[in-house]
Protein backbone atom coordinates (compact mmCIF):
# COMPACT_ATOMS: atom_id res chain seq x y z
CA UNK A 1 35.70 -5.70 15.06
CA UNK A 2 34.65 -3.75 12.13
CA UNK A 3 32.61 -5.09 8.77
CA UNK A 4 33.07 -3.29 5.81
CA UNK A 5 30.06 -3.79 2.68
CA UNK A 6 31.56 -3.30 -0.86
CA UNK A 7 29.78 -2.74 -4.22
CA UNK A 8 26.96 -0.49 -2.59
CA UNK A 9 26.96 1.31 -5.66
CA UNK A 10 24.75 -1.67 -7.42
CA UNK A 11 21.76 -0.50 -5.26
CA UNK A 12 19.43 2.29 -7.03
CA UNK A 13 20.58 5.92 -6.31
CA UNK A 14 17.60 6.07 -4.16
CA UNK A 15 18.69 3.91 -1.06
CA UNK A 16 22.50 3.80 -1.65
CA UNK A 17 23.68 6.84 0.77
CA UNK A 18 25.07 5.67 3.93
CA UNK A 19 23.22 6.39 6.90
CA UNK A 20 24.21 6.24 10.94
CA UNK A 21 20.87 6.86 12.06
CA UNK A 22 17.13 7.47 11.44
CA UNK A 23 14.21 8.79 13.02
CA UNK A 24 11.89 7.15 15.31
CA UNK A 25 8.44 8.45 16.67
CA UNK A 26 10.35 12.06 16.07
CA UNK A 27 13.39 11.43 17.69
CA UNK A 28 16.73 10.59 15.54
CA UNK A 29 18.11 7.19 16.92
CA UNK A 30 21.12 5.40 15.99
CA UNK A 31 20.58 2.58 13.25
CA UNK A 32 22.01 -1.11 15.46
CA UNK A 33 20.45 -4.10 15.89
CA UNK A 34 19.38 -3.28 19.65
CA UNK A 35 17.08 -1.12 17.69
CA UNK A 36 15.02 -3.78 15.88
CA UNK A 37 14.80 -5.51 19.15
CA UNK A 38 12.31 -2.74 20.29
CA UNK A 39 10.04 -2.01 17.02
CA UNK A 40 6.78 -3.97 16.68
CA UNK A 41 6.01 -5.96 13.91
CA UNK A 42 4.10 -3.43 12.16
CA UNK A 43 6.19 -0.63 12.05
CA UNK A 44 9.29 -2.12 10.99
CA UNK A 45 8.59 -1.31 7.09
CA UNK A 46 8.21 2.20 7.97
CA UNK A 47 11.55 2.10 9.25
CA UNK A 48 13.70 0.24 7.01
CA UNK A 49 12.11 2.37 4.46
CA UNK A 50 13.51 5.94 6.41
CA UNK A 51 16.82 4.26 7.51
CA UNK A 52 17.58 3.07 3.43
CA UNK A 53 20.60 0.35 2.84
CA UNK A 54 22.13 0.60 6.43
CA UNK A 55 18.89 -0.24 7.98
CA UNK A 56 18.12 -2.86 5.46
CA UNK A 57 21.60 -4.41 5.78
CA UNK A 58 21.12 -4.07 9.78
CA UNK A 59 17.96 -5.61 9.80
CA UNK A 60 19.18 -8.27 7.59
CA UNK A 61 21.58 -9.46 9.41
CA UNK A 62 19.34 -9.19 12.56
CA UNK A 63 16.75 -11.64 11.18
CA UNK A 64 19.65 -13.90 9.97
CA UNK A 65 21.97 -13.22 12.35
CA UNK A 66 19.80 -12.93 15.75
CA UNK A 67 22.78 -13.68 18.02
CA UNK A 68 24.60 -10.72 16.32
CA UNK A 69 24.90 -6.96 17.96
CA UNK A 70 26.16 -4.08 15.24
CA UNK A 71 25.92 -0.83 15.34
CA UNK A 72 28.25 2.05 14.48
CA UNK A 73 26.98 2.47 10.19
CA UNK A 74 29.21 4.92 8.59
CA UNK A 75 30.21 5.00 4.97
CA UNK A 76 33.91 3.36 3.68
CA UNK A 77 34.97 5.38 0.93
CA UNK A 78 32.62 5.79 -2.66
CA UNK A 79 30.86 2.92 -2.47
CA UNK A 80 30.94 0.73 0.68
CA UNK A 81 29.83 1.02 4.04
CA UNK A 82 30.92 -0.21 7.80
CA UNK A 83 29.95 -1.11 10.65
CA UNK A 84 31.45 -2.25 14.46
CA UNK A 85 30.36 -5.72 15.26
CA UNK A 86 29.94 -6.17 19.15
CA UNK A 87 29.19 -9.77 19.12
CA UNK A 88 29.71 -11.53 15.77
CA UNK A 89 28.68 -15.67 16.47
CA UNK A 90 27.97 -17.15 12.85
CA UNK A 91 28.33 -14.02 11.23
CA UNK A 92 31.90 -13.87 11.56
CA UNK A 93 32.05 -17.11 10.23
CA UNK A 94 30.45 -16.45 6.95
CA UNK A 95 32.08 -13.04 6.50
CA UNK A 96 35.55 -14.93 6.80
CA UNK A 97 34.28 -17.84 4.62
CA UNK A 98 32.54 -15.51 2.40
CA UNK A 99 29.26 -16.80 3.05
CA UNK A 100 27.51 -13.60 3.84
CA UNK A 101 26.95 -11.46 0.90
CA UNK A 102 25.13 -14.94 -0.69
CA UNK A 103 22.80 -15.16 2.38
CA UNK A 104 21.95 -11.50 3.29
CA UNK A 105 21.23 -11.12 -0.16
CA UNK A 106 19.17 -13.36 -0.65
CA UNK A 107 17.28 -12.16 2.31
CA UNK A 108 17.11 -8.43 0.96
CA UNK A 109 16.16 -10.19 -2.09
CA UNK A 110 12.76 -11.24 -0.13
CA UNK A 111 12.18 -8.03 1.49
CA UNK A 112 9.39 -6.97 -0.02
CA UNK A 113 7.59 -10.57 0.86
CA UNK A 114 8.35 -10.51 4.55
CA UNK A 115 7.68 -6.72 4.70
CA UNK A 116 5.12 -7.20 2.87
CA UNK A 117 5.89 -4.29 0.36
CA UNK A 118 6.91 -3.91 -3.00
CA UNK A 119 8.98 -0.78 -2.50
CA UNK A 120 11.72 -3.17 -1.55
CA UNK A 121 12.16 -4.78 -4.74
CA UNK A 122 14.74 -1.85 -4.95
CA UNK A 123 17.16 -4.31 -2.93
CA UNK A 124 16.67 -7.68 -5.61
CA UNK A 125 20.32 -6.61 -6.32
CA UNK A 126 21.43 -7.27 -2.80
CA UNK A 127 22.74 -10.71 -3.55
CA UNK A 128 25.71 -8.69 -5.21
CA UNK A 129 26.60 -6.83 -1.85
CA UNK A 130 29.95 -8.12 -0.53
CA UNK A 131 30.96 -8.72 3.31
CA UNK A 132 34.56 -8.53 4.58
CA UNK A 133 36.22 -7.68 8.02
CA UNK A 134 38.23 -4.88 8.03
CA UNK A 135 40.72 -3.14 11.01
CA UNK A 136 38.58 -1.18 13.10
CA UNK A 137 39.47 2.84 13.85
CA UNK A 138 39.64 3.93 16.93
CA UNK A 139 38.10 7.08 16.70
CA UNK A 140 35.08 4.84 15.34
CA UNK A 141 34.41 2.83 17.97
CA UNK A 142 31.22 4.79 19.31
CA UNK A 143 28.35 4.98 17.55
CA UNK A 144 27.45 7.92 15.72
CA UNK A 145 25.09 9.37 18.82
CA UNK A 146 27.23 8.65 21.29
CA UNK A 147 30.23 11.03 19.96
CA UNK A 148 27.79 13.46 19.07
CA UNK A 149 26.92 13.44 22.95
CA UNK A 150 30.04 13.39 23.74
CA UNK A 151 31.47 16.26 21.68
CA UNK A 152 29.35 18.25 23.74
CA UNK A 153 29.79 17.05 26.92
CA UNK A 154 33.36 17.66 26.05
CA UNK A 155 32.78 21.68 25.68
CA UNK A 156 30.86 22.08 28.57
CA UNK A 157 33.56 21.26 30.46
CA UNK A 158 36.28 24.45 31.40
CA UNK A 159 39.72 22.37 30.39
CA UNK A 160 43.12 24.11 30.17
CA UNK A 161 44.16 25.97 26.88
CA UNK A 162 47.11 24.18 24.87
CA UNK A 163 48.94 26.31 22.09
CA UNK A 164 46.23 24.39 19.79
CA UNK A 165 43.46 25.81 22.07
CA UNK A 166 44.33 29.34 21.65
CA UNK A 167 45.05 29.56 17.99
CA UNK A 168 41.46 27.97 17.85
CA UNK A 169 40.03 30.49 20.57
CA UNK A 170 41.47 33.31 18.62
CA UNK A 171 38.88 32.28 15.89
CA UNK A 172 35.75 34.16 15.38
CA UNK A 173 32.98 32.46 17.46
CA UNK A 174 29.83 31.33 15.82
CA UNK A 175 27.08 32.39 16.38
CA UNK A 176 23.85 30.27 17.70
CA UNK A 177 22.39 30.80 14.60
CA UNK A 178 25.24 30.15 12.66
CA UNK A 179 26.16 26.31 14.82
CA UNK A 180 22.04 25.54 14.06
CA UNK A 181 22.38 26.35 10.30
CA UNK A 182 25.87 23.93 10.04
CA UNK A 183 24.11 21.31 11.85
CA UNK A 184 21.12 21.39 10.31
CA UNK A 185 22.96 21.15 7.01
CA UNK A 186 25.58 18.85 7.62
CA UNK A 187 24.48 15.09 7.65
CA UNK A 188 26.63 12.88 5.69
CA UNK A 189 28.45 10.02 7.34
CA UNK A 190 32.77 9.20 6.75
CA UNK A 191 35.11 7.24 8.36
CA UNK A 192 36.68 10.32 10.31
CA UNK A 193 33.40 12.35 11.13
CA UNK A 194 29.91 12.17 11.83
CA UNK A 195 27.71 15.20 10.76
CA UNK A 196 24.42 15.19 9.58
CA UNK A 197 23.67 15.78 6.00
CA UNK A 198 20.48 17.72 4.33
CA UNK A 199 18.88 14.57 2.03
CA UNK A 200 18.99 12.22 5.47
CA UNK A 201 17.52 15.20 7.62
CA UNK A 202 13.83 14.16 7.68
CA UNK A 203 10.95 16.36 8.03
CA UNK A 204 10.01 15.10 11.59
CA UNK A 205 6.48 15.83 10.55
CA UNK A 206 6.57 13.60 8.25
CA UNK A 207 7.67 10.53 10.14
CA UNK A 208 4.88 11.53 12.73
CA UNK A 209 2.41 11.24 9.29
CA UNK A 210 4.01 7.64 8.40
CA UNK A 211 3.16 7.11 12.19
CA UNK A 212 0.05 7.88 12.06
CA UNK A 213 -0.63 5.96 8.31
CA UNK A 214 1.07 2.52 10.44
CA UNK A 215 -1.16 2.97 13.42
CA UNK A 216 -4.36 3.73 11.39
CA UNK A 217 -3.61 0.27 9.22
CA UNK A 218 -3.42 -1.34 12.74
CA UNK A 219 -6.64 -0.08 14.07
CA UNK A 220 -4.60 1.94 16.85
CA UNK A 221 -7.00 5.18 15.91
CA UNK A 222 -6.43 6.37 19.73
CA UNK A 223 -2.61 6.67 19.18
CA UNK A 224 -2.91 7.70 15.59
CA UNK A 225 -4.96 10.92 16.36
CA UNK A 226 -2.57 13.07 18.00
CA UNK A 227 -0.09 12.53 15.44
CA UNK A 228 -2.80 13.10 12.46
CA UNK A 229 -3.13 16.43 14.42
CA UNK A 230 0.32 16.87 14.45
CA UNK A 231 1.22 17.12 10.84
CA UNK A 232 -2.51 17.93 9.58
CA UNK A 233 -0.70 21.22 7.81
CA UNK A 234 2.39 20.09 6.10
CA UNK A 235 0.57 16.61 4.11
CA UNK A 236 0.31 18.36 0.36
CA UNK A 237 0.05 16.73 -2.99
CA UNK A 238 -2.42 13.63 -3.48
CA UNK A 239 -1.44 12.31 -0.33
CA UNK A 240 -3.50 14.81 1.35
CA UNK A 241 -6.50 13.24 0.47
CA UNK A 242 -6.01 9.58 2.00
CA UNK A 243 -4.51 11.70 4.64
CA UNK A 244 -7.93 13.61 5.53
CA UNK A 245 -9.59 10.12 4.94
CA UNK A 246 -8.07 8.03 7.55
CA UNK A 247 -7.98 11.69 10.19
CA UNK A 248 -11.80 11.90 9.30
CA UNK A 249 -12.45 7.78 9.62
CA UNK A 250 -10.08 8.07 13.13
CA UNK A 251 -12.16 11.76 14.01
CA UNK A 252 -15.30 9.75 13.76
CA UNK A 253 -13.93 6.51 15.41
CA UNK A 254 -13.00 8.82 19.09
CA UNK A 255 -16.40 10.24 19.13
CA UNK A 256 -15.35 13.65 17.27
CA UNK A 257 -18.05 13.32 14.62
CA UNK A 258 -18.58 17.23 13.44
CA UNK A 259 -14.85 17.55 12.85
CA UNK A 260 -14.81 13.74 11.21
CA UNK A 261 -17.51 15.27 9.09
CA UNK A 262 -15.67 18.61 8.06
CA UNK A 263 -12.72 16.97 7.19
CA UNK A 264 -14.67 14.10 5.18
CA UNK A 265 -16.73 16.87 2.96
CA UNK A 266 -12.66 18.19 2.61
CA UNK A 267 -11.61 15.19 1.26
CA UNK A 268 -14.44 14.35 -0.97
CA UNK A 269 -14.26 18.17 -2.33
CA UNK A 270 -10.30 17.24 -2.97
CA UNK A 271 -10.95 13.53 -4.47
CA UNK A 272 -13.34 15.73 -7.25
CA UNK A 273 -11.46 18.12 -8.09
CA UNK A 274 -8.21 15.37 -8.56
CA UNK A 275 -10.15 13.58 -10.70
CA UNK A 276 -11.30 16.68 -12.97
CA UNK A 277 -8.33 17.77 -13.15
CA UNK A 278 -7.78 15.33 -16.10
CA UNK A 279 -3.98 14.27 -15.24
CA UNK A 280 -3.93 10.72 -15.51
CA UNK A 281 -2.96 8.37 -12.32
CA UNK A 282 -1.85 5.12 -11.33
CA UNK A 283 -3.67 2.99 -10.37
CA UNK A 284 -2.16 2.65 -6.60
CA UNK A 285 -3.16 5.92 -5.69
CA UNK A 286 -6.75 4.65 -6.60
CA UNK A 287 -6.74 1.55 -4.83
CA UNK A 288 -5.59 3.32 -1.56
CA UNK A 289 -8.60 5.04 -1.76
CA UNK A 290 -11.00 2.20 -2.72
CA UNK A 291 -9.14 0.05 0.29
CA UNK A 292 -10.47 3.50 2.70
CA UNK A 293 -13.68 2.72 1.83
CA UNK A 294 -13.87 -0.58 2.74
CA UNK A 295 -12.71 0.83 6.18
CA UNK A 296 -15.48 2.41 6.43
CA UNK A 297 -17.88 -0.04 4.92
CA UNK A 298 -16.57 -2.23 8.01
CA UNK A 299 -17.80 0.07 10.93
CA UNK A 300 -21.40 0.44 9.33
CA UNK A 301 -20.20 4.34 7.88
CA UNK A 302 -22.04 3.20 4.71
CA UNK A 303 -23.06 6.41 3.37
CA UNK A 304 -19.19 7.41 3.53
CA UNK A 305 -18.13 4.41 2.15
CA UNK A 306 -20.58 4.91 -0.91
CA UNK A 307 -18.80 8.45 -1.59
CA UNK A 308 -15.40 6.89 -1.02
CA UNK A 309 -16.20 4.01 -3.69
CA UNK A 310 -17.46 6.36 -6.24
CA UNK A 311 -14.10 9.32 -5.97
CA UNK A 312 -12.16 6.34 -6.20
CA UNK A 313 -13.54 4.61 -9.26
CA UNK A 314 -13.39 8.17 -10.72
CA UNK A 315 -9.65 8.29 -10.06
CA UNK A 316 -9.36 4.34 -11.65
CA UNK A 317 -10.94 5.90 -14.94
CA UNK A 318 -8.14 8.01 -15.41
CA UNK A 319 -5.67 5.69 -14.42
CA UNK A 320 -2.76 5.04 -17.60
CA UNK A 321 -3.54 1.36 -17.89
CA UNK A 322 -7.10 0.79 -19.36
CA UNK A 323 -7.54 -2.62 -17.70
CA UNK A 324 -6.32 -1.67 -14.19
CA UNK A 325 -8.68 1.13 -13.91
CA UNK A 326 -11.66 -1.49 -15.30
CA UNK A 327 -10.59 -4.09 -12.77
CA UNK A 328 -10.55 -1.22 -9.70
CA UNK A 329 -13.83 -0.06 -10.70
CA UNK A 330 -15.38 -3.40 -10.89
CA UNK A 331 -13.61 -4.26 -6.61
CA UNK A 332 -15.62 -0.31 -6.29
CA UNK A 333 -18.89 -2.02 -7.59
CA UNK A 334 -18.05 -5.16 -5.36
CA UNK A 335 -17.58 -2.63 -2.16
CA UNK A 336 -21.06 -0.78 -2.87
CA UNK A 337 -23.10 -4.24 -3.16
CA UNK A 338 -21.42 -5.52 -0.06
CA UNK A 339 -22.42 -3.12 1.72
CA UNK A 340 -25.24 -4.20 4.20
CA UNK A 341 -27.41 -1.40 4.15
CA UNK A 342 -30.40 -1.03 6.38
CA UNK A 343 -33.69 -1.75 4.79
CA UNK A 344 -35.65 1.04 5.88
CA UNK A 345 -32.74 3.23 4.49
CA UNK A 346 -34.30 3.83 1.10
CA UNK A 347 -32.33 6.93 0.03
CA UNK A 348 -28.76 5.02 0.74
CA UNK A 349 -29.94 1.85 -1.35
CA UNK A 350 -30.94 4.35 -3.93
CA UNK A 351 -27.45 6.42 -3.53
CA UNK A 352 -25.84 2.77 -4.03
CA UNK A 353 -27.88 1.73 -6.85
CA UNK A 354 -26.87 5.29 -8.94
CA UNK A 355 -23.70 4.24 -8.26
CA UNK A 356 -23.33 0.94 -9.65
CA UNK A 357 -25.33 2.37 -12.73
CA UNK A 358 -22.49 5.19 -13.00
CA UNK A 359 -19.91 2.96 -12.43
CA UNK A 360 -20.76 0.48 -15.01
CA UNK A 361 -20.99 3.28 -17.32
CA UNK A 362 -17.46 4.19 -16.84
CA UNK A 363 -15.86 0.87 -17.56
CA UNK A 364 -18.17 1.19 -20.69
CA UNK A 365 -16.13 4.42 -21.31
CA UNK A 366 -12.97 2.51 -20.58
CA UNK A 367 -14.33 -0.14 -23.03
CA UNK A 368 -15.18 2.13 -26.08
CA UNK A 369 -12.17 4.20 -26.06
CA UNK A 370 -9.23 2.61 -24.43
CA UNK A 371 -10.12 -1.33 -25.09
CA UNK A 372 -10.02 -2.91 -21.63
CA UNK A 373 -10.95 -6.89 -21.40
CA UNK A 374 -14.02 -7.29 -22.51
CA UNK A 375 -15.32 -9.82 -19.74
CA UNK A 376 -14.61 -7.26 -17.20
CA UNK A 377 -17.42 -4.92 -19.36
CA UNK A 378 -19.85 -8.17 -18.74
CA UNK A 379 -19.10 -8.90 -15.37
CA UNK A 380 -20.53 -4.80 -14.70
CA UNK A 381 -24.10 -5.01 -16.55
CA UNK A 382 -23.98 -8.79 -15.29
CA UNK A 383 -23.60 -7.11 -11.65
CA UNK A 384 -25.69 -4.41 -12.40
CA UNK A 385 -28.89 -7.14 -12.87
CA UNK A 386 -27.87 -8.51 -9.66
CA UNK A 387 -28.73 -5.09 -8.05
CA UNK A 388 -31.98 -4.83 -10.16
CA UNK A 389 -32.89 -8.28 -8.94
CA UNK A 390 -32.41 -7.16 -5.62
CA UNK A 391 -34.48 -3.93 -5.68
CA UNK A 392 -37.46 -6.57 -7.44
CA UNK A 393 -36.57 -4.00 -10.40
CA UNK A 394 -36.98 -7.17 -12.86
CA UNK A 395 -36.89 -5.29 -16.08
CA UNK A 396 -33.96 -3.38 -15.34
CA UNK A 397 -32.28 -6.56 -14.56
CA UNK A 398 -33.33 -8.54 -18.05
CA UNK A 399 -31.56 -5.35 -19.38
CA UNK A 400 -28.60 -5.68 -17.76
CA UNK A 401 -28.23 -9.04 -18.08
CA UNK A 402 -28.64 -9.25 -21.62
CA UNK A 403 -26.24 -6.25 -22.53
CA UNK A 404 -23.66 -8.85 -20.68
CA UNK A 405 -24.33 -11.03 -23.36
CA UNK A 406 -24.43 -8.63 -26.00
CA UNK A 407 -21.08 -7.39 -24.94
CA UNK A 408 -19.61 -11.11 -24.44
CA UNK A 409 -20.53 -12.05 -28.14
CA UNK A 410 -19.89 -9.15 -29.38
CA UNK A 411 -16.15 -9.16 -28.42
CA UNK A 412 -15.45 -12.72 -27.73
CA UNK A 413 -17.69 -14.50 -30.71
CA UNK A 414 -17.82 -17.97 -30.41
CA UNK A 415 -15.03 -17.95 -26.96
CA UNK A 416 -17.20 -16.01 -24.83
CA UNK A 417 -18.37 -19.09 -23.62
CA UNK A 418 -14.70 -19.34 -22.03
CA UNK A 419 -15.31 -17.13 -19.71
CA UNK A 420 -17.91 -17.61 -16.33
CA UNK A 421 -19.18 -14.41 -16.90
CA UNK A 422 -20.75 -15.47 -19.52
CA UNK A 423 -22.72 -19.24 -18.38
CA UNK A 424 -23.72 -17.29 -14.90
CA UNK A 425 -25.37 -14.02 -16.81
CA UNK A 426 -27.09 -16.83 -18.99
CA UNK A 427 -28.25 -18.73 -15.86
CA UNK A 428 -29.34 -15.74 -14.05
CA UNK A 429 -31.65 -14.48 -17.39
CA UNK A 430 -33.24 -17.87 -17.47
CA UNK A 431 -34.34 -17.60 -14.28
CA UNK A 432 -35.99 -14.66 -15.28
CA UNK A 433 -38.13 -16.00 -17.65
CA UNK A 434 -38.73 -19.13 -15.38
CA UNK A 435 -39.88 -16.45 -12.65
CA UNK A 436 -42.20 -15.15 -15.38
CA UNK A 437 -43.60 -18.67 -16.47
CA UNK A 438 -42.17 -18.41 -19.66
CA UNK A 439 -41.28 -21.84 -19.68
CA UNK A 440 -40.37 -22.42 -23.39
CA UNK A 441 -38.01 -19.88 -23.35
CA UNK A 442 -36.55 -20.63 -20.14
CA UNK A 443 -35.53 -24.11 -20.81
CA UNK A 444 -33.30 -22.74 -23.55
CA UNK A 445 -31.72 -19.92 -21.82
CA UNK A 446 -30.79 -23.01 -19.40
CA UNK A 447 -29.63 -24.94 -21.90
CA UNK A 448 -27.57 -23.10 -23.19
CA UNK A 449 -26.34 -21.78 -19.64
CA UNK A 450 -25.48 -24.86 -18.48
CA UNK A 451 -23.26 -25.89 -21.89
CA UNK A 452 -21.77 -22.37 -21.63
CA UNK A 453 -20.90 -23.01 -17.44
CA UNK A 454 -19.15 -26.51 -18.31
CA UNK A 455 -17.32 -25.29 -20.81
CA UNK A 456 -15.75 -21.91 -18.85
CA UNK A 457 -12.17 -21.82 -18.30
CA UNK A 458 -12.00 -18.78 -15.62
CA UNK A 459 -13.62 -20.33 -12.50
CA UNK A 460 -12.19 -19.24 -9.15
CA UNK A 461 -12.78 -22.44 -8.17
CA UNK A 462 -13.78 -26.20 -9.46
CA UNK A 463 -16.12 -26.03 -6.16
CA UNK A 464 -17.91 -22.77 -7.42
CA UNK A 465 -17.88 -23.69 -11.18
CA UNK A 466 -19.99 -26.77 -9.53
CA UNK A 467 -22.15 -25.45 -7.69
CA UNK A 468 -23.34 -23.66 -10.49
CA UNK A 469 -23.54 -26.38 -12.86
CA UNK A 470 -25.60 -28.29 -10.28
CA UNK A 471 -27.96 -24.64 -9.59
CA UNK A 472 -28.93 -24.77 -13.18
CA UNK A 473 -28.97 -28.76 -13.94
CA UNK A 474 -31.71 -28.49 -11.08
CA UNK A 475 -33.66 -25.36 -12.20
CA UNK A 476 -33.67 -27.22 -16.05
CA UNK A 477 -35.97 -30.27 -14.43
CA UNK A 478 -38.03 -27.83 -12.80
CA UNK A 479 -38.81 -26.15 -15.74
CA UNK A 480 -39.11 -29.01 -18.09
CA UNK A 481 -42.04 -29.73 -15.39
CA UNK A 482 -43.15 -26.76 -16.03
CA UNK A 483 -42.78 -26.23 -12.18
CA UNK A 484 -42.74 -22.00 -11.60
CA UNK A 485 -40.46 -20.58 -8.95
């Protein structure tokens, strides 16, 4: 029995071409639901993505469907699509009650929540996909790999020459190099033929690079390698860089450290000159970086991850929106002080400190010229002091911690106090002056910290906002005692 899927042409340009098959770990496999059966988990976004609307609409109906076997995709006209249903169960009985467009739609609909990617919002149309049954063709039944085999197996067999047969062996012959070109060329699906077409003809080298990028995310770095090494000379463009990031982090996770090394000082070389090369970026590409570096923050490579942290903030300063780049820079600053450096590594905490310093400066440079939030500003020099306090760098930190201020009342007036920012920074200044034994002035700053921490609006939690409360309520009786840290 054949399905037939109407109105594909309300899907963006992008995913709409009908596709029999797609490629999987470099070999080009025919789109059915026996092939879900076999991907893991963490692959299948990967290969939705390559396989477009058939492989959606396949693996649809597979999650919705799981008693259902189709294979056989192949394009019905301008704008539909079929496929041969081996075993049909409760699908057949919403396609004939016209049930099924409603509740595969809604399923592509949530794609990219249970993939877990927002590259599928391309499918929030899919709700206006129709289903119907329609007769099926007999020169359709097999699926689209199957004739391909058998076309050949066909010709490699001596068979007896009909009057057909002759007027076609009286034909020029092509030659090998002619047959490779028309197949390479060919790869677009109809209802009478199955070639393949150039835009569904994937660079196999790329597939091994989405491979790799799915294995790397899973922490498979010993199956990942080969195929980093496989397509290390075809990844161009921006790509390139988290590409010699994760081959470096994987180098160095196998024991390869001098190339890990090499290909690190590539990528941070690459990551500089991006940046400098003053085209502006969003703020994805950034992030992918920044979300590197805590990769290597994780497995102690904190000297990488302090280079990865900095290139990316410098990509988030260029990014087109103002307050996306502040916010990444700010996670960057989070990344470098979570970092659990050694002690006795002096030159690293330094190399960290420098960085939060520079980093604060560029959301300052965000701030002046492009008008980010202005918390995000405070909640910098606000970190910044936290750093100074824990280098015992005490009059850096009063600094810092009152330029938070500064910058709160500056662009908030009377509504900083809104903001947590704001009550913590006051908090953490009057416990600099408690440290100090200046008790006078510390009972005010903790005054006024504790009105300005009740009456925040922006806590990430009631239990944080009071814990806080309780922190300074305390530290206000001990200095009203005049009792000294």
């Amino acid at each position: 029995m054949d399905a037939e899927v109407t109105n594909i042409e309300i899907l963006p340009s992008e995913i709409r071409g009908v596709r029999s098959s797609l490629c999987w770990r470099a070999d080009l496999v025919d789109i059915s639901t026996a092939l879900f059966k076999g991907i893991p988990e963490n692959f299948l976004a990967s290969v939705v993505r390559n396989g477009g609307a058939s492989a959606a609409i396949c693996f649809a109906i597979y999650r919705v469907y799981p008693d259902a076997l189709l294979r056989n995709f192949r394009s019905a006209g301008d704008s539909g699509m079929k496929f041969t249903i081996d075993k049909g169960g409760r699908l057949l009985d919403d396609v004939k009650a016209g049930r099924a467009g409603d509740v595969i739609g809604t399923f592509l609909k949530n794609l990219p929540t249970s993939l877990a990617d927002e590259y599928y919002n391309l499918y929030e149309n899919g709700n206006q996909l129709r289903f119907r049954l329609s007769p099926q063709n007999s020169d359709n039944l097999e699926s689209t790999h199957s004739k391909a085999t058998a076309h050949k197996e066909m010709h490699s067999e001596p068979t007896k020459s009909t009057p057909a047969d002759t007027t076609t062996a009286n034909k020029p012959k092509a030659t090998e190099n002619q047959r490779s070109t028309t197949e390479a060329t060919n790869l677009r699906t109809t209802d009478t033929q199955t070639v393949v077409s150039t835009p569904f003809m994937f660079d196999l080298l790329s597939l091994a690079e989405d491979d790799a990028h799915t294995l790397w995310e899973s922490k498979d770095y010993k199956q990942a390698l080969p195929l980093f090494e496989k397509c290390m000379d075809s990844v161009a463009g921006n790509g390139r860089t988290t590409f010699l990031l994760k081959f470096a982090f994987t180098l160095r996770h196998c024991g390869r450290l001098d190339d890990s090394m090499r290909y690190f000082s590539d990528a941070i070389r690459l990551l500089k000159e991006t940046a400098a090369s003053g085209d502006e970026f969003s703020s994805n590409f950034a992030e992918s970086i920044r979300e590197i570096g805590e990769r290597y923050a994780e497995s102690s490579a904190y000297s990488r991850a302090a280079w990865v942290y900095n290139c990316s903030a410098d990509i988030f300063e260029r990014c087109r929106n103002a307050d996306s780049g502040a916010t990444g820079i700010l996670n960057c600053m989070t990344g470098l002080q979570n970092m659990d450096i050694p002690r006795f590594n002096e030159q690293l905490t330094q190399f960290a400190r420098q960085s939060l310093i520079r980093l604060t400066e560029m959301i300052d440079r965000i701030y002046r010229t492009r008008k980010c939030e202005t918390w995000k500003l405070g909640t910098a020099y606000s970190r910044l002091g936290d750093d100074f306090s824990n280098g015992y760098l005490y009059d850096d930190k009063i600094r810092s911690l009152k330029k938070c201020l500064e910058v709160m009342e500056e662009g908030y007036g009377a509504g900083a106090q809104d903001h947590a920012v704001y009550g913590i920074s006051s908090h953490n200044l009057a416990v600099e002056f408690l440290r100090m034994e200046k008790f006078e002035e510390a009972e005010v700053m903790f005054s006024k910290a504790l009105e300005r921490q009740k009456a925040a609006k922006d806590w990430s939690s009631d239990r944080k906002r009071d814990k806080c409360v309780n922190n300074t309520t305390r530290l206000l009786a001990s200095t009203q005692r005049k009792q000294p840290i």
